[in-house]
C-alpha atoms as a PDB file:
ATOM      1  CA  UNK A   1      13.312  11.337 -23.811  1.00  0.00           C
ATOM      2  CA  UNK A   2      12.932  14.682 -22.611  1.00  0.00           C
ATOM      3  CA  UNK A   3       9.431  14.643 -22.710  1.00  0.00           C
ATOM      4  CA  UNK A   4       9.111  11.600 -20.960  1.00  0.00           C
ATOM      5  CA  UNK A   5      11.162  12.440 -18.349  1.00  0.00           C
ATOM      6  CA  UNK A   6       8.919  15.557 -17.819  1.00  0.00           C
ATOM      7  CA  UNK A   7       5.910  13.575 -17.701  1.00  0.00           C
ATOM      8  CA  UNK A   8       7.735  11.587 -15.084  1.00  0.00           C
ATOM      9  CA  UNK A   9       8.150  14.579 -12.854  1.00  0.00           C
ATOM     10  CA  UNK A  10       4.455  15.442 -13.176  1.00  0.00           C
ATOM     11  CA  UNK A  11       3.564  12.358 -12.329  1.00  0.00           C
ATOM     12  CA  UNK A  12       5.952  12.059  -9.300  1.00  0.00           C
ATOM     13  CA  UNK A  13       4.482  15.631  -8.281  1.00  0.00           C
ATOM     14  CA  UNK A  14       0.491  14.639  -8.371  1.00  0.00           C
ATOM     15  CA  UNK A  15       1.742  11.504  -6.288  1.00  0.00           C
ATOM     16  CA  UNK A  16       2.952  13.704  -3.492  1.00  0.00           C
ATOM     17  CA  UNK A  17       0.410  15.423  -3.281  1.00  0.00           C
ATOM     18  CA  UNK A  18      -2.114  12.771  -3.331  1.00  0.00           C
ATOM     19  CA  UNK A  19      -0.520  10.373  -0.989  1.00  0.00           C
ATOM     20  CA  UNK A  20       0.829  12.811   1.545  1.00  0.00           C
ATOM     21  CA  UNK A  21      -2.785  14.063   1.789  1.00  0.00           C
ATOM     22  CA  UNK A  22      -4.287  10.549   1.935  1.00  0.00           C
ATOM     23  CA  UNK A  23      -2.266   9.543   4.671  1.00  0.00           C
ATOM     24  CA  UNK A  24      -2.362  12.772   6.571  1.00  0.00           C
ATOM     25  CA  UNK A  25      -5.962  12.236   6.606  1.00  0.00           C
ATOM     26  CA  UNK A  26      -6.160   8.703   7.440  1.00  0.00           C
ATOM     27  CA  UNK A  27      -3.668   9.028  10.368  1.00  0.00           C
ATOM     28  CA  UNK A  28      -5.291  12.473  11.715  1.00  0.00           C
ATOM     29  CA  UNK A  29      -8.952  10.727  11.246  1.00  0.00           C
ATOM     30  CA  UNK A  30      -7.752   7.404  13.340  1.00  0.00           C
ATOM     31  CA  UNK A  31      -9.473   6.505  16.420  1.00  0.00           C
ATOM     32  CA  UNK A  32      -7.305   8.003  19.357  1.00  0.00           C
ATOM     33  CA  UNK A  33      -5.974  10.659  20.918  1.00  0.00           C
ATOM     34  CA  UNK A  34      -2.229  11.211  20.251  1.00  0.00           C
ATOM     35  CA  UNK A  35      -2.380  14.164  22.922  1.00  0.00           C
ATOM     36  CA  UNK A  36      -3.452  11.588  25.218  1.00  0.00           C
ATOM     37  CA  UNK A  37      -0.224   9.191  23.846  1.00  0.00           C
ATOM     38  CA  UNK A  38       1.888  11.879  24.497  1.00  0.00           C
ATOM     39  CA  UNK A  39       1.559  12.725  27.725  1.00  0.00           C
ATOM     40  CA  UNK A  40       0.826   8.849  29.017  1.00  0.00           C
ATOM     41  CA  UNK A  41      -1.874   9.066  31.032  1.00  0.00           C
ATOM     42  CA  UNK A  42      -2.227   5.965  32.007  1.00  0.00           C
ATOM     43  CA  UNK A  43       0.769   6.364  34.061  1.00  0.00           C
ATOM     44  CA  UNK A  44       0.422  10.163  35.006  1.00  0.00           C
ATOM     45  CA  UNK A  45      -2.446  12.344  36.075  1.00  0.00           C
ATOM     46  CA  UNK A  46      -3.575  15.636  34.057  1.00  0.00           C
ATOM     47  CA  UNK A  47      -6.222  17.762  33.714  1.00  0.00           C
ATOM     48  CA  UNK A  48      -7.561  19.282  30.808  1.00  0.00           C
ATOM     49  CA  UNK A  49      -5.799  23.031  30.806  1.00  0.00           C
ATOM     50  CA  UNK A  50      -2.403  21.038  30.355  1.00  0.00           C
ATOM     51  CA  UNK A  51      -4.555  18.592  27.225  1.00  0.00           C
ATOM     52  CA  UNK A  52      -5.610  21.621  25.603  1.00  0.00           C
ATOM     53  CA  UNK A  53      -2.250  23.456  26.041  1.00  0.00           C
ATOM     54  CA  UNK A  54      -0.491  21.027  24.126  1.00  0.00           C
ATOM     55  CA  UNK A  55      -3.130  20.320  21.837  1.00  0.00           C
ATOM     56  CA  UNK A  56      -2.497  24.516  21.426  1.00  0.00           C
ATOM     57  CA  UNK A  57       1.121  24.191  21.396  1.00  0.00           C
ATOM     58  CA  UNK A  58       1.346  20.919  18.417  1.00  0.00           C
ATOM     59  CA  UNK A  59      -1.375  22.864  16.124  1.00  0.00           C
ATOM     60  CA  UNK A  60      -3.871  20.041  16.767  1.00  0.00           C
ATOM     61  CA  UNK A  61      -6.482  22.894  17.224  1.00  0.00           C
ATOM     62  CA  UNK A  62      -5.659  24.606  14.053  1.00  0.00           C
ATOM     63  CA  UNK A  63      -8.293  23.696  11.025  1.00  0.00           C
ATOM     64  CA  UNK A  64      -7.094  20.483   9.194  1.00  0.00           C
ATOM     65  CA  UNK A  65      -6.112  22.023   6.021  1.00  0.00           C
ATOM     66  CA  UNK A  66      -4.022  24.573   7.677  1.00  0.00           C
ATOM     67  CA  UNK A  67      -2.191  21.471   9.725  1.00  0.00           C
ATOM     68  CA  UNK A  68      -1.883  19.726   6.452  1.00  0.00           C
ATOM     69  CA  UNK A  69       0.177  22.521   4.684  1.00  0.00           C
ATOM     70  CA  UNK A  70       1.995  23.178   7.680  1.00  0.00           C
ATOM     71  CA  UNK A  71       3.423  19.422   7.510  1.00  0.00           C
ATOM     72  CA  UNK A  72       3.639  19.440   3.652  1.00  0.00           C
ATOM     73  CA  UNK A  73       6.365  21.855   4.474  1.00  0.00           C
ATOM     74  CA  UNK A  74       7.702  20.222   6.322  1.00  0.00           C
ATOM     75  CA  UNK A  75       7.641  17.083   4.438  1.00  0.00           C
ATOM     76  CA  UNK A  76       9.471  18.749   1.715  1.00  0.00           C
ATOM     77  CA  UNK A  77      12.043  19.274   3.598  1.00  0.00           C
ATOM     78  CA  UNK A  78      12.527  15.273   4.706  1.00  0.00           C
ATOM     79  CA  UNK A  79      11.122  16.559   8.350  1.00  0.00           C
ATOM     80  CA  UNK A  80       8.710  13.651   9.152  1.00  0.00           C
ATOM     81  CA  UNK A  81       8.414  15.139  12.613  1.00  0.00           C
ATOM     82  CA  UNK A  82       9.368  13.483  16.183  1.00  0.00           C
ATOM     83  CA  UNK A  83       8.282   9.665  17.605  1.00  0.00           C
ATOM     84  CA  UNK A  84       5.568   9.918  19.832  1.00  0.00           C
ATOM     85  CA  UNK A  85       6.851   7.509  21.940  1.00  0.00           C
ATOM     86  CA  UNK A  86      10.412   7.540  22.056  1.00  0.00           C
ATOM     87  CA  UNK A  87      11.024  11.430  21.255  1.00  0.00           C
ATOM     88  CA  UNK A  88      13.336  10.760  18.295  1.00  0.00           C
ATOM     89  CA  UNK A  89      13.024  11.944  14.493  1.00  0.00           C
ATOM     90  CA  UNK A  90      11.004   9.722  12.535  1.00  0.00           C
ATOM     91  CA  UNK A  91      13.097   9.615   9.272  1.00  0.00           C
ATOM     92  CA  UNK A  92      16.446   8.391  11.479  1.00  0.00           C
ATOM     93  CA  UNK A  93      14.129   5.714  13.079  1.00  0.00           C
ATOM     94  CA  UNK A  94      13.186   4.582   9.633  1.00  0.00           C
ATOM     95  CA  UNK A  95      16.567   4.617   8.382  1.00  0.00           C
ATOM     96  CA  UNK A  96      17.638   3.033  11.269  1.00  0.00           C
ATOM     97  CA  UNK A  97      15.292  -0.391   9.840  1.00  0.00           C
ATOM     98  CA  UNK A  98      14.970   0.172   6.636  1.00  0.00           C
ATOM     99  CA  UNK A  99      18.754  -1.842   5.967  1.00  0.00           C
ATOM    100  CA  UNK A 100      17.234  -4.620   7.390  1.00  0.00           C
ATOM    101  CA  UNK A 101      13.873  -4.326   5.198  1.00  0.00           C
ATOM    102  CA  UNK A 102      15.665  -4.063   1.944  1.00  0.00           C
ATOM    103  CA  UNK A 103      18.021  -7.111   3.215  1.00  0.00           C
ATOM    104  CA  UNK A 104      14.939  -9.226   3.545  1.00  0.00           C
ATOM    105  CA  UNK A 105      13.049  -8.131   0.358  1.00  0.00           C
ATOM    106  CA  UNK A 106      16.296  -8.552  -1.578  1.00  0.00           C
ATOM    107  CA  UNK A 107      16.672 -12.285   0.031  1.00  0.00           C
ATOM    108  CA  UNK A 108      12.534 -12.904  -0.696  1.00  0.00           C
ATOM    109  CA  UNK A 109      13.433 -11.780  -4.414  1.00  0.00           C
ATOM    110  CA  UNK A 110      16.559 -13.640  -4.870  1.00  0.00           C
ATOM    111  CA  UNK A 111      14.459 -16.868  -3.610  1.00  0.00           C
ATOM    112  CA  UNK A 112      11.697 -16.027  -5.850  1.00  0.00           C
ATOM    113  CA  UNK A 113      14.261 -15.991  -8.710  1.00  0.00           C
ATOM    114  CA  UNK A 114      16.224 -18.946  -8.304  1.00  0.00           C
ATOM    115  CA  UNK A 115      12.769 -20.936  -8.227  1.00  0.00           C
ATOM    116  CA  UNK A 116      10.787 -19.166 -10.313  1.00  0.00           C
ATOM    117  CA  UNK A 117      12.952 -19.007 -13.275  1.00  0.00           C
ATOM    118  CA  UNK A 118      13.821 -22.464 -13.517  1.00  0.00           C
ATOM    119  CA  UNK A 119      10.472 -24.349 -12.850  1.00  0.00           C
ATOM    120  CA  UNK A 120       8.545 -21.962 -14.912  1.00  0.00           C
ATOM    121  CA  UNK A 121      10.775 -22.098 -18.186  1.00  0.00           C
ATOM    122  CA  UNK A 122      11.076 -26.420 -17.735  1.00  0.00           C
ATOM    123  CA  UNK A 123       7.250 -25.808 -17.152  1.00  0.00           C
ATOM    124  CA  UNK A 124       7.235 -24.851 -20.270  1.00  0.00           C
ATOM    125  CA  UNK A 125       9.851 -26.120 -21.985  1.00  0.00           C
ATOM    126  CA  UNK A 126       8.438 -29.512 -21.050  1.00  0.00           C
ATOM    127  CA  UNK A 127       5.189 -29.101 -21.520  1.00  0.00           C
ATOM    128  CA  UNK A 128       2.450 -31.669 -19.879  1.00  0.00           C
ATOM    129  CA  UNK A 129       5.188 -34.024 -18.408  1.00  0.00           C
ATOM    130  CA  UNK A 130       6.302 -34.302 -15.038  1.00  0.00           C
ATOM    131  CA  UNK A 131       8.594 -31.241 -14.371  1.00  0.00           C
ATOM    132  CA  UNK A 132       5.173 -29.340 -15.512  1.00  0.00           C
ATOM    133  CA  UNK A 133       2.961 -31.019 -13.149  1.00  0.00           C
ATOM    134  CA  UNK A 134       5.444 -30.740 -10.248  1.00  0.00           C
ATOM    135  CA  UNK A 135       5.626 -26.641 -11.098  1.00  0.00           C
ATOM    136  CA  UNK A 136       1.913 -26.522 -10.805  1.00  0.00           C
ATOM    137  CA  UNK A 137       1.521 -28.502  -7.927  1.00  0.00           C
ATOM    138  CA  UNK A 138       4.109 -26.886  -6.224  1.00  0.00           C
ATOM    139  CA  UNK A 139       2.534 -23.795  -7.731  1.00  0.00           C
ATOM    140  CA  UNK A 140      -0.644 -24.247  -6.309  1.00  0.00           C
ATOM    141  CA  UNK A 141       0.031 -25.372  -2.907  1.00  0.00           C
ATOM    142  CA  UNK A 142       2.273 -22.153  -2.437  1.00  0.00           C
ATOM    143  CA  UNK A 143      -0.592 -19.773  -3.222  1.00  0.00           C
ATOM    144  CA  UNK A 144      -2.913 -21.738  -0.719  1.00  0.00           C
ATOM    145  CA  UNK A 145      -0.260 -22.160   2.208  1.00  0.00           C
ATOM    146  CA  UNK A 146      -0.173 -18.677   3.945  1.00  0.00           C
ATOM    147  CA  UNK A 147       3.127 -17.388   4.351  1.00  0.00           C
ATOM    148  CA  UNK A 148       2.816 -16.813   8.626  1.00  0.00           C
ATOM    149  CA  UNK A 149       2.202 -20.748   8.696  1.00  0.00           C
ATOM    150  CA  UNK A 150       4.898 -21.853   6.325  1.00  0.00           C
ATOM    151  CA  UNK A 151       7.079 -19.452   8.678  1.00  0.00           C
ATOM    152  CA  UNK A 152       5.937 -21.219  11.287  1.00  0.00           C
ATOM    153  CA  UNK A 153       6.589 -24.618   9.588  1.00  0.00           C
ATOM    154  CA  UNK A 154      10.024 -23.503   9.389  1.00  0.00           C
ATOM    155  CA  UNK A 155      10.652 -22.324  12.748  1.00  0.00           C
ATOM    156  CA  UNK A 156       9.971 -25.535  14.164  1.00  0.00           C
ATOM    157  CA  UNK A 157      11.856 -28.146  11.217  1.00  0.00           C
ATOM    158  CA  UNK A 158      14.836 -25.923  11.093  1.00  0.00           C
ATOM    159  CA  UNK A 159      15.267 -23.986  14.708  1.00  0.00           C
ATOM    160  CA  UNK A 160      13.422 -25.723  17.463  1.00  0.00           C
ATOM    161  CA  UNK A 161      13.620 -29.798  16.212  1.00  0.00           C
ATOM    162  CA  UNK A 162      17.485 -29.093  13.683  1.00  0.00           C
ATOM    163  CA  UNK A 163      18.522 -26.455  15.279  1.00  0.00           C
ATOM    164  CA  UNK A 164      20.107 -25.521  12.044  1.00  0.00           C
ATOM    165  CA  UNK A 165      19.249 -21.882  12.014  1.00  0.00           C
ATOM    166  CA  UNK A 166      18.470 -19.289  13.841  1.00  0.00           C
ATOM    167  CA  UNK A 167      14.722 -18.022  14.805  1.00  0.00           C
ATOM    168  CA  UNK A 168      14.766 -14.281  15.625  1.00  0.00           C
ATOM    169  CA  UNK A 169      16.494 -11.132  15.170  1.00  0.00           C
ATOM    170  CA  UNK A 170      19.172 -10.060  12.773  1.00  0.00           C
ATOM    171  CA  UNK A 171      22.848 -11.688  13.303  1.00  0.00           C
ATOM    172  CA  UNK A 172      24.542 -12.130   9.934  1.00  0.00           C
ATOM    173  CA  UNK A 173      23.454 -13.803   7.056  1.00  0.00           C
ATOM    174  CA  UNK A 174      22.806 -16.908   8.625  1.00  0.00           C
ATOM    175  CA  UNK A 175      19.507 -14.769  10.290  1.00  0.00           C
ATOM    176  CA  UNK A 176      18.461 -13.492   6.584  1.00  0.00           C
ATOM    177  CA  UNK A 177      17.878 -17.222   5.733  1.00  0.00           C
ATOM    178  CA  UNK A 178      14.761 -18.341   7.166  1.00  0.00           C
ATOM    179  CA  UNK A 179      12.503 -15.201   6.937  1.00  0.00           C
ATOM    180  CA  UNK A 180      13.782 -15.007   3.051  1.00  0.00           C
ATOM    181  CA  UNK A 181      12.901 -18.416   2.458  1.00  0.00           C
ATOM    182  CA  UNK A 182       9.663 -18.237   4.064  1.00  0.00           C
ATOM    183  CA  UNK A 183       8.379 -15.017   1.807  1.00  0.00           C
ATOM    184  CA  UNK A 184      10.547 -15.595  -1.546  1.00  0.00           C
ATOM    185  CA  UNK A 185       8.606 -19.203  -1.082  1.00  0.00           C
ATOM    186  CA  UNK A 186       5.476 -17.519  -0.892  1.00  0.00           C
ATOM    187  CA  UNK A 187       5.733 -15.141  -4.125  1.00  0.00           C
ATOM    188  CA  UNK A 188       7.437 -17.451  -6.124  1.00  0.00           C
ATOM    189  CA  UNK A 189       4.414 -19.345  -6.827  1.00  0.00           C
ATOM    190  CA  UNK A 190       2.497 -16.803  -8.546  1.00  0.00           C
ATOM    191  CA  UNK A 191       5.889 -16.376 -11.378  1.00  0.00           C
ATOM    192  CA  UNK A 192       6.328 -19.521 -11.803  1.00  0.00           C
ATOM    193  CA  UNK A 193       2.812 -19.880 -13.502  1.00  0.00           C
ATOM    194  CA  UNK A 194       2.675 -16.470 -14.817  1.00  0.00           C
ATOM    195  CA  UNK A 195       6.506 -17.284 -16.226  1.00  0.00           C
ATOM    196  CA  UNK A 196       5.337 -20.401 -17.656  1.00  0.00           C
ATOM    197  CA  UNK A 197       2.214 -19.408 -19.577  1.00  0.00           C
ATOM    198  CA  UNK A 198       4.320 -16.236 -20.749  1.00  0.00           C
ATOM    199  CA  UNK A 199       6.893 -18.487 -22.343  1.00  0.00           C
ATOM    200  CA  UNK A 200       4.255 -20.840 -23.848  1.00  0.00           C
ATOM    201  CA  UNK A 201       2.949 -17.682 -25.612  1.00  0.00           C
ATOM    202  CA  UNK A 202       6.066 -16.715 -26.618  1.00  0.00           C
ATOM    203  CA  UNK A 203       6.655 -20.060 -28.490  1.00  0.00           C
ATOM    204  CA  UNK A 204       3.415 -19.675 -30.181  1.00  0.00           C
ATOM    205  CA  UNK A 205       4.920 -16.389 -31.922  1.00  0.00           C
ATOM    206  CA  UNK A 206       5.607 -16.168 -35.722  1.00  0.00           C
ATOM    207  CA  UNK A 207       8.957 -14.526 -34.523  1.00  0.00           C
ATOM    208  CA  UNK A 208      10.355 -18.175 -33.089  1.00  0.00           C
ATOM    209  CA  UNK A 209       9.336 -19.776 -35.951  1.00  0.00           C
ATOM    210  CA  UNK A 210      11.314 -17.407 -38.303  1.00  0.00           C
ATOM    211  CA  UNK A 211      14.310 -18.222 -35.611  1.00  0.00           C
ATOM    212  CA  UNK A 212      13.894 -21.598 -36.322  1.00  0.00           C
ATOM    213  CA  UNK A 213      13.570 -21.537 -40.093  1.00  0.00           C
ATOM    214  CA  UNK A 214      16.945 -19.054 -39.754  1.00  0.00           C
ATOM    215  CA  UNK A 215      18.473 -22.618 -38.308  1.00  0.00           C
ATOM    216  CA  UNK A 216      18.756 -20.937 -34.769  1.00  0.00           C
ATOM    217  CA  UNK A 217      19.528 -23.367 -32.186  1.00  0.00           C
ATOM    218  CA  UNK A 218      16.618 -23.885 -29.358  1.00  0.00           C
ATOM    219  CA  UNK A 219      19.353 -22.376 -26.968  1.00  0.00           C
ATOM    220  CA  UNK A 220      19.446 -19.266 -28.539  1.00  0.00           C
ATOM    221  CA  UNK A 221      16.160 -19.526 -29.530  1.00  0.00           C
ATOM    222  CA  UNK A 222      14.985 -19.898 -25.780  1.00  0.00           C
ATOM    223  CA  UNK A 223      17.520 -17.211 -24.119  1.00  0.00           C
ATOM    224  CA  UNK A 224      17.411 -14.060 -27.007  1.00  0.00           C
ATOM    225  CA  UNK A 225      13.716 -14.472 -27.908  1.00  0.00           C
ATOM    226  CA  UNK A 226      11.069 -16.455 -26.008  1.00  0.00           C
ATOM    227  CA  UNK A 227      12.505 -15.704 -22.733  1.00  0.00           C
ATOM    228  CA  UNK A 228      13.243 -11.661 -23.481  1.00  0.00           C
ATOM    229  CA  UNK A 229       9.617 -11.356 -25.095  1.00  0.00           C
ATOM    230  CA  UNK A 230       7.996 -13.102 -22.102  1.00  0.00           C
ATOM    231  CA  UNK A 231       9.830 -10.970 -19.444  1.00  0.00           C
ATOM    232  CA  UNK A 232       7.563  -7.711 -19.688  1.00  0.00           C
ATOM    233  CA  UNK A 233       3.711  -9.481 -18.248  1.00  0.00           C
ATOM    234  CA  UNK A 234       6.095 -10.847 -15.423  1.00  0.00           C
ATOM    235  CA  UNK A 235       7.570  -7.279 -14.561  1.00  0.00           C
ATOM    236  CA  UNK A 236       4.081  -5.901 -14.753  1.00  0.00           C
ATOM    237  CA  UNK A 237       2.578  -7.828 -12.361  1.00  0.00           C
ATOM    238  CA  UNK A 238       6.070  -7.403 -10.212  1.00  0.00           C
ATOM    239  CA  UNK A 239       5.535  -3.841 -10.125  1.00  0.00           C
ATOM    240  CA  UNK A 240       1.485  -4.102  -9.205  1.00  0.00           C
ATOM    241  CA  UNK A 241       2.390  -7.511  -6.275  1.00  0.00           C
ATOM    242  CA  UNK A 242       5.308  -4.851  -4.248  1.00  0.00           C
ATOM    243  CA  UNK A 243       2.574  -3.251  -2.165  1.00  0.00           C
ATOM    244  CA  UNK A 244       1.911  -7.241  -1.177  1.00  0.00           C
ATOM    245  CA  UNK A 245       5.517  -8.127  -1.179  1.00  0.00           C
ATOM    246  CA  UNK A 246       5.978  -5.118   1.215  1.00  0.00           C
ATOM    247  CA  UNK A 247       2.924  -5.888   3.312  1.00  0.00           C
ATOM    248  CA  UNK A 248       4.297  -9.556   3.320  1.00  0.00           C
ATOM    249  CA  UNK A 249       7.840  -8.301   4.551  1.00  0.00           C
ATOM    250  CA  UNK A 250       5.748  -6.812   7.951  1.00  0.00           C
ATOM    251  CA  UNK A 251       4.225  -9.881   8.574  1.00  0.00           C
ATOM    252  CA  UNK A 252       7.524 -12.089   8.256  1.00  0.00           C
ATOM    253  CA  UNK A 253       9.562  -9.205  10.246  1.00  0.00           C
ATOM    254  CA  UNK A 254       6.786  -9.420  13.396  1.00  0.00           C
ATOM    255  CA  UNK A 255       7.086 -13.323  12.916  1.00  0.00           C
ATOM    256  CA  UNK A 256      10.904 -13.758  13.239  1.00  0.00           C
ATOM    257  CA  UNK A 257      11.203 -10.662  15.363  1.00  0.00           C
ATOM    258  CA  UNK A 258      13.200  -9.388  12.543  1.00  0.00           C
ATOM    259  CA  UNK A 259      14.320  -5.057  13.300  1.00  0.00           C
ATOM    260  CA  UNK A 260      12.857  -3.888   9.938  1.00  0.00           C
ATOM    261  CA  UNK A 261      10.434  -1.126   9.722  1.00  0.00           C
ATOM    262  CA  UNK A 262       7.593  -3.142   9.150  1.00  0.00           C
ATOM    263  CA  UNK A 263       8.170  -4.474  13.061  1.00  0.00           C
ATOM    264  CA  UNK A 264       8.693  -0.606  13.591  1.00  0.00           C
ATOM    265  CA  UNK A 265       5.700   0.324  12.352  1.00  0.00           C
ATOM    266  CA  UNK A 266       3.630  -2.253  13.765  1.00  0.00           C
ATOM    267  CA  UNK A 267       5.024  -1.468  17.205  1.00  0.00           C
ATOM    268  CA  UNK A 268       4.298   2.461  15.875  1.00  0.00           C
ATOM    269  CA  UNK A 269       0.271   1.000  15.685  1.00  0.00           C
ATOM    270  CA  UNK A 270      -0.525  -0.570  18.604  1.00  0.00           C
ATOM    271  CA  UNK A 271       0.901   2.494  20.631  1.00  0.00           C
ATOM    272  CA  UNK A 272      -0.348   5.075  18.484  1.00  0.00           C
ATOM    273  CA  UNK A 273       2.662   6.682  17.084  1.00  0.00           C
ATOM    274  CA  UNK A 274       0.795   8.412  14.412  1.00  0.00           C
ATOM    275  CA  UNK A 275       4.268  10.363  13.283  1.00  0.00           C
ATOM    276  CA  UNK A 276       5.414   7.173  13.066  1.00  0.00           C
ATOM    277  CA  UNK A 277       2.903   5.307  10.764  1.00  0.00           C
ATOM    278  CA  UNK A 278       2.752   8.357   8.504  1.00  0.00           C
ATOM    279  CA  UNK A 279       6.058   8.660   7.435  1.00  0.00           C
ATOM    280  CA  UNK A 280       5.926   4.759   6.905  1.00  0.00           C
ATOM    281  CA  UNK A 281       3.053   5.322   4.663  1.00  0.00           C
ATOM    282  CA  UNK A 282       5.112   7.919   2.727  1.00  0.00           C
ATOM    283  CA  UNK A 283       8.184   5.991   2.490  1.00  0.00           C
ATOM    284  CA  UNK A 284       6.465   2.715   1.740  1.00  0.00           C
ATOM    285  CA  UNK A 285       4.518   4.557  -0.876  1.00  0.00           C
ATOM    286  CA  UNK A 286       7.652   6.717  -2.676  1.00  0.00           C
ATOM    287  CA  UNK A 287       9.849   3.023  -3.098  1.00  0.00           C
ATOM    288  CA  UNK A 288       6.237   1.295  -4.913  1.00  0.00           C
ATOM    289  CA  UNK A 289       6.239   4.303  -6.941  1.00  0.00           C
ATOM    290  CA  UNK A 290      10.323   4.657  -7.899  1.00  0.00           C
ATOM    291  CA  UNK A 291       9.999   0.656  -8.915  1.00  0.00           C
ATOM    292  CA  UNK A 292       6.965   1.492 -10.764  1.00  0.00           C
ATOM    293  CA  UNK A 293       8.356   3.789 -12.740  1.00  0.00           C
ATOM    294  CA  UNK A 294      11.492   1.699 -13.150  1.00  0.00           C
ATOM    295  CA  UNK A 295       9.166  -1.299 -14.711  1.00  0.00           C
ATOM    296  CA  UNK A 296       7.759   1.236 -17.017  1.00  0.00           C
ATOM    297  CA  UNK A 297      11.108   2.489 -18.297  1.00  0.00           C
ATOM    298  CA  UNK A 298      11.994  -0.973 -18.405  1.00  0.00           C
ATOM    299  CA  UNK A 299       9.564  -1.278 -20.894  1.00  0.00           C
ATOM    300  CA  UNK A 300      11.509   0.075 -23.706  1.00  0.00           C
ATOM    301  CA  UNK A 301      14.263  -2.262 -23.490  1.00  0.00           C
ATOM    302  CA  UNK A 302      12.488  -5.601 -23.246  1.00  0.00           C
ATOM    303  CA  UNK A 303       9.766  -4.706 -25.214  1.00  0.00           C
ATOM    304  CA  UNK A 304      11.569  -2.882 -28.980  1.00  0.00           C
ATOM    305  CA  UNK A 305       7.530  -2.361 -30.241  1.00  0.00           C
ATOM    306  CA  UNK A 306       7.279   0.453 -27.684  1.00  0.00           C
ATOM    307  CA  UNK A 307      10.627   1.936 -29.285  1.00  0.00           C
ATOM    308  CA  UNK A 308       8.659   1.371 -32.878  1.00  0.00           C
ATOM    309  CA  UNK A 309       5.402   3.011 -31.633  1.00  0.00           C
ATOM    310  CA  UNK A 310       7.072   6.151 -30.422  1.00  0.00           C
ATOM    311  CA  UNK A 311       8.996   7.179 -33.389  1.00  0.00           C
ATOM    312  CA  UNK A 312       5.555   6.847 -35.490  1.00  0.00           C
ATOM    313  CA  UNK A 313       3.710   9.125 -32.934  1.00  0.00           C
ATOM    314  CA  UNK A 314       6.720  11.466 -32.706  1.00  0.00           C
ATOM    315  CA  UNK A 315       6.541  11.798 -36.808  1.00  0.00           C
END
């Protein structure tokens, strides 16, 4: 354990370093000036002693390197640096949204559950007959229909022609319904396959037909064996889809004018915020990697072969 928790820590140090200097790069490299952000000059007139004194006085002239280690730094010490725009701290403007992210990714994967759990294992369970064909119809269409229409769909059956629910912004849980609907819709159709082959290969196993010589009942059968051993592909390819369930969240948070940080952020873009969009970036790319690595520990508990393999290499 020890040793895997000190590979962990390596790990989670190369990441750092790699994605802090990705992003540092990719924001610093953007088309733009953010000296030119700063001081607004659309609206006010400067000349170029006051661009370059600033441009002096942020470390904008300094070589890249040496501006990348000063904000390393600082990024060690959870200092993300100031808005552009609005003059506060970056890290209490993501704070400030990221509540409302994690309330809508939590509501996408609680949708995705409660559909994708059921119609894959009667998919399976039922193999060829009509609850199978509805799952892959269903299946299919939601892989086809992009989520930003289906929102729309939903806007206009359920706020503008019910009036049932509510459109935009964040009031309660009644607000959390639509937007969840709309992306746990969207995701669910990928598990419900991959769920449903999964469990077909789990029947197929010399382990459930031991069960069922034992005299096992097709409950237990079912809820101890098939549906443990086909858990781990469907947690793999959870932990590889976040990034898109995270890029999905920005869309769905623009579209229902939902205060997240993927709004935040895309607000952040179109007026240059580069502060902004970086410590997004970092944030965005620290939660992929702490679920990652939770999906890989996860590993050892669903899956008792990994348990098996590690004792013989540790011999």
């Amino acid at each position: 354990m020890l040793r895997i928790l000190a590979r962990k820590i390596f790990e989670v140090l190369i990441f750092l370093l790699f994605i802090t200097f990705i992003s540092f790069l990719v924001v610093r490299l953007a088309p733009g000036d953010p000296v030119l952000t700063i001081l607004n000059v659309d609206e006010l007139s400067v000349n170029q002693e006051q661009l370059e004194a600033l441009r002096e006085d942020m470390g904008f002239n300094k070589p890249l390197l040496v501006q990348y280690g000063l904000w390393l730094l600082k990024f060690f010490t959870l200092d993300f640096g100031v808005s552009y725009v609005t003059g506060q701290p970056v890290m209490d403007m993501i704070l400030m949204g990221l509540p409302a992210t994690m309330e809508l990714a939590a509501g996408a994967l609680i949708v995705m559950v409660v559909i994708s759990v059921p119609l894959g294992s009667l998919s399976a369970l039922y193999r060829n007959s009509w609850i199978d064909q509805l799952g892959r119809t269903l299946s299919v269409l939601g892989a086809a229909i992009p989520s930003f229409w289906l929102g729309l769909i939903l806007i206009e059956l359920f706020g503008v022609r019910m009036h049932w629910l509510p459109t935009m912004g964040r009031d309660g849980f009644i607000s959390l319904i639509l937007p969840s609907l709309t992306l746990g819709l969207a995701i669910s159709s990928v598990y419900v396959r991959l769920l449903r082959s999964s469990l077909l290969d789990s029947f197929s196993q010399e382990f459930i037909r031991a069960a069922r010589a034992r005299g096992l009942s097709e409950k237990r059968i079912f809820l101890m064996h098939a549906f443990r051993h086909s858990l781990p592909p469907v947690i793999t390819v959870f932990g590889v889809s976040l990034g898109s369930l995270i890029g999905g969240v920005v869309v769905i948070e623009v579209l229902f004018a939902y205060p997240g940080i993927g709004k935040l952020v895309v607000d952040a873009i179109r007026q240059r915020d580069y502060p902004l969009i970086q410590g997004y970036i970092l944030i965005m790319a620290i939660i992929v990697f702490i679920v990652n690595a939770c999906v890989d520990l996860s590993y050892r508990y669903l899956n008792p072969e990994m348990k098996l393999k590690e004792r013989e290499a540790n011999r």
